[in-house]
C-alpha atoms as a PDB file:
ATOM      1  CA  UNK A   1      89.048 227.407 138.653  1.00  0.00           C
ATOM      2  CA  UNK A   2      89.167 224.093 137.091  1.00  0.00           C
ATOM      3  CA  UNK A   3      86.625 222.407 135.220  1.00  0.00           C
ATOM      4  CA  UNK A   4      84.251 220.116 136.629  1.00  0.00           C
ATOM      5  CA  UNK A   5      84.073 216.260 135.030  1.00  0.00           C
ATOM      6  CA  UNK A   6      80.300 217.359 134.132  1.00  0.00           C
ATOM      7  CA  UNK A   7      81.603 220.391 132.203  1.00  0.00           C
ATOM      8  CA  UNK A   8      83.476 218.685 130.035  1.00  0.00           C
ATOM      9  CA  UNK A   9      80.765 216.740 128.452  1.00  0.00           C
ATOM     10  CA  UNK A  10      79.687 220.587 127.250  1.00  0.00           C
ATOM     11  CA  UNK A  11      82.823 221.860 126.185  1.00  0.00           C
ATOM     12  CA  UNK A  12      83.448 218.480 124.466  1.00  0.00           C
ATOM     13  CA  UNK A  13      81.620 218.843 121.911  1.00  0.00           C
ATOM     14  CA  UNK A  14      82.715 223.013 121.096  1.00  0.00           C
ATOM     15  CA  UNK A  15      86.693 221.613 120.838  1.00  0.00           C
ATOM     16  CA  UNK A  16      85.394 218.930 117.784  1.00  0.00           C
ATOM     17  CA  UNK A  17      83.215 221.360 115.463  1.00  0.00           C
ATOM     18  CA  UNK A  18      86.825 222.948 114.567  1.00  0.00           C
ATOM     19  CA  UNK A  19      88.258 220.107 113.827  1.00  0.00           C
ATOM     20  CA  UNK A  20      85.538 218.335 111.818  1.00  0.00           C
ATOM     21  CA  UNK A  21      85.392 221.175 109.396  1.00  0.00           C
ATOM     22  CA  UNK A  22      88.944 221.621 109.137  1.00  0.00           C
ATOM     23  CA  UNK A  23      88.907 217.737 107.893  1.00  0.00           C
ATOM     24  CA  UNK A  24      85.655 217.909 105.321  1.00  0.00           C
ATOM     25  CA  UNK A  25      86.954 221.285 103.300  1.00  0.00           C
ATOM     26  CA  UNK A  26      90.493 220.051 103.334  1.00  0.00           C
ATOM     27  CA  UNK A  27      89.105 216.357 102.110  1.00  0.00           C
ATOM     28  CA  UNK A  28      86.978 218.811  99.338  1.00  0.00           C
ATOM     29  CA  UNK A  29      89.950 220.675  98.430  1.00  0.00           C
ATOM     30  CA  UNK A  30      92.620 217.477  98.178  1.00  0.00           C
ATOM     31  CA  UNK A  31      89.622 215.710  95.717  1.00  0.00           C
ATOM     32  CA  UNK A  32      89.684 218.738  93.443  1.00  0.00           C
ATOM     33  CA  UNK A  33      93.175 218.741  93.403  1.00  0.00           C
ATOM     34  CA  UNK A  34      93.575 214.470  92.348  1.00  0.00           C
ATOM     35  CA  UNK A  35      90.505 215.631  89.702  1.00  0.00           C
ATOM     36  CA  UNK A  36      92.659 218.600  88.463  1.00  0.00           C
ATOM     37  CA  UNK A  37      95.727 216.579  88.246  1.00  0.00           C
ATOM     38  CA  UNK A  38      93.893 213.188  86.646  1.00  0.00           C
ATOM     39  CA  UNK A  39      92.373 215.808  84.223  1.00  0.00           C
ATOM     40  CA  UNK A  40      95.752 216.996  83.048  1.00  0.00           C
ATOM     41  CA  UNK A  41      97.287 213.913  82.351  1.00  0.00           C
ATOM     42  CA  UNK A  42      94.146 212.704  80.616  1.00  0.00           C
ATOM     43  CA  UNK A  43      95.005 216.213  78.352  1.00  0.00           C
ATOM     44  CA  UNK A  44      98.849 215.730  78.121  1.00  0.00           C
ATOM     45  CA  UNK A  45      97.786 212.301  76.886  1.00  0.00           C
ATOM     46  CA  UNK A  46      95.560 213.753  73.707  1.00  0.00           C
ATOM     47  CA  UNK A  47      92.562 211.379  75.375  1.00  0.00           C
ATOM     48  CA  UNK A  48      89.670 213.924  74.777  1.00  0.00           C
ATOM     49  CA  UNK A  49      87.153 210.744  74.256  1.00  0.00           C
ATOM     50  CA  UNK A  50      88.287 209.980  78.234  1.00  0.00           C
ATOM     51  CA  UNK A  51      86.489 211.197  81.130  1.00  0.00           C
ATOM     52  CA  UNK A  52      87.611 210.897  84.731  1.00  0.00           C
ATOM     53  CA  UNK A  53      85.698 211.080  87.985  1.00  0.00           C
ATOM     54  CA  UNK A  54      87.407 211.326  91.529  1.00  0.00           C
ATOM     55  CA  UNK A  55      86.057 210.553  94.503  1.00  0.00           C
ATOM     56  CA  UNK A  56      88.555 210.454  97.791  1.00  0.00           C
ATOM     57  CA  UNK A  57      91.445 209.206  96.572  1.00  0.00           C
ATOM     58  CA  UNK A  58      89.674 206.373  93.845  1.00  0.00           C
ATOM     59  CA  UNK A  59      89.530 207.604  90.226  1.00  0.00           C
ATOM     60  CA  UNK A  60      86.738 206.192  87.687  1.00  0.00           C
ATOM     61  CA  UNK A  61      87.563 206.863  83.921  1.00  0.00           C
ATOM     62  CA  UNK A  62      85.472 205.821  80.945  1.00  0.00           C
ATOM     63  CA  UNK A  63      85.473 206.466  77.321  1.00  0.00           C
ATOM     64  CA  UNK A  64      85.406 204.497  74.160  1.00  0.00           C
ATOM     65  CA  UNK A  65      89.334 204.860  73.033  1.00  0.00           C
ATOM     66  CA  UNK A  66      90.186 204.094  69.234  1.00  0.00           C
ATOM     67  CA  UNK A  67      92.446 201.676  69.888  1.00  0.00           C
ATOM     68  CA  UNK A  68      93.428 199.393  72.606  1.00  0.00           C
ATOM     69  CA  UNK A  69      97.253 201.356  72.725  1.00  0.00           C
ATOM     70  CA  UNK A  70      95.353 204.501  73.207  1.00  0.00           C
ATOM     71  CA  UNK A  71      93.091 202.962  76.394  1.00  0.00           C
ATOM     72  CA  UNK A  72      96.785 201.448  77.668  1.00  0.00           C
ATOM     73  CA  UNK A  73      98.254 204.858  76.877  1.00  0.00           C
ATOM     74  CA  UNK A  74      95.497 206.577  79.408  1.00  0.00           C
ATOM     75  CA  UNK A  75      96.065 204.229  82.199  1.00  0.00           C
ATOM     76  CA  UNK A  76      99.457 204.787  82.291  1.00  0.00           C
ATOM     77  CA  UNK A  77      98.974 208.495  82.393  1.00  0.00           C
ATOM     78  CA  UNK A  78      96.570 207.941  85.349  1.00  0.00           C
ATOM     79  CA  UNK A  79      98.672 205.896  87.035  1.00  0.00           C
ATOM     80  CA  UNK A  80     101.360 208.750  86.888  1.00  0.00           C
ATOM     81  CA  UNK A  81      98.989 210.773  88.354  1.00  0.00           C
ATOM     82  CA  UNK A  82     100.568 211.315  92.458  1.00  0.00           C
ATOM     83  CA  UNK A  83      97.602 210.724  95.403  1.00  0.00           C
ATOM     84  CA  UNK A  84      95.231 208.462  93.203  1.00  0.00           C
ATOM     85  CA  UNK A  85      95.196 205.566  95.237  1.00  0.00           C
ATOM     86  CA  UNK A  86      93.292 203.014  92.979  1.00  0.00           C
ATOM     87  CA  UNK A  87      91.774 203.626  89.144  1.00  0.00           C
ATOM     88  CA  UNK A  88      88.332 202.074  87.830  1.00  0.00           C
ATOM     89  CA  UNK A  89      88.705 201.417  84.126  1.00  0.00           C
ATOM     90  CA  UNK A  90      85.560 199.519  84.255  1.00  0.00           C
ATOM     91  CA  UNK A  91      84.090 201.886  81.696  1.00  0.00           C
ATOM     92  CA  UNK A  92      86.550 202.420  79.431  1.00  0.00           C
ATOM     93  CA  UNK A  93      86.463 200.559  76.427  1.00  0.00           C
ATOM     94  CA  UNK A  94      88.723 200.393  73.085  1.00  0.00           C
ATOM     95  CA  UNK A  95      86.807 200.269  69.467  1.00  0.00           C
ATOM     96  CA  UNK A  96      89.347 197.725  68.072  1.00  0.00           C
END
């Protein structure tokens, strides 16, 4: 028996939930992953003053870096990183 127009505004809505929640944990899970990664190449780049924040596909770092070859050197490792999209450097500063 097919379904009536009026049914389908009630099933409509049954056929999205799955589909919505597939798309917010697997957003979750791909922002971990760009944080993991960012947080790596933040370590492989001896930058323990630096700290990153993710958020979608945007990175934020900050820090006070000795020098202004050690901020450059942290930006380039960030922009190695695959999936960031854009990086905020706003609040990271060099000493000298």
């Amino acid at each position: 028996m097919p379904l009536k127009p009026r049914n389908w505004l009630l099933y409509s809505p049954v056929a999205i939930l799955p589909f919505l929640a597939a798309m917010s944990l697997g957003t979750g899970t791909a922002q971990q992953e760009l944080l993991a990664r960012a947080t790596k190449a933040l370590e492989s780049a001896a930058a323990p003053w630096a700290h990153v924040t993710v958020s979608g596909r945007d990175a934020a770092v900050t820090g006070l870096a000795p020098t202004a070859a050690d901020r450059d050197r942290v930006l380039a490792a960030l922009a190695d990183v695959q999936g960031l999209r854009r990086i905020d450097a706003a609040g990271l500063t060099a000493q000298h």
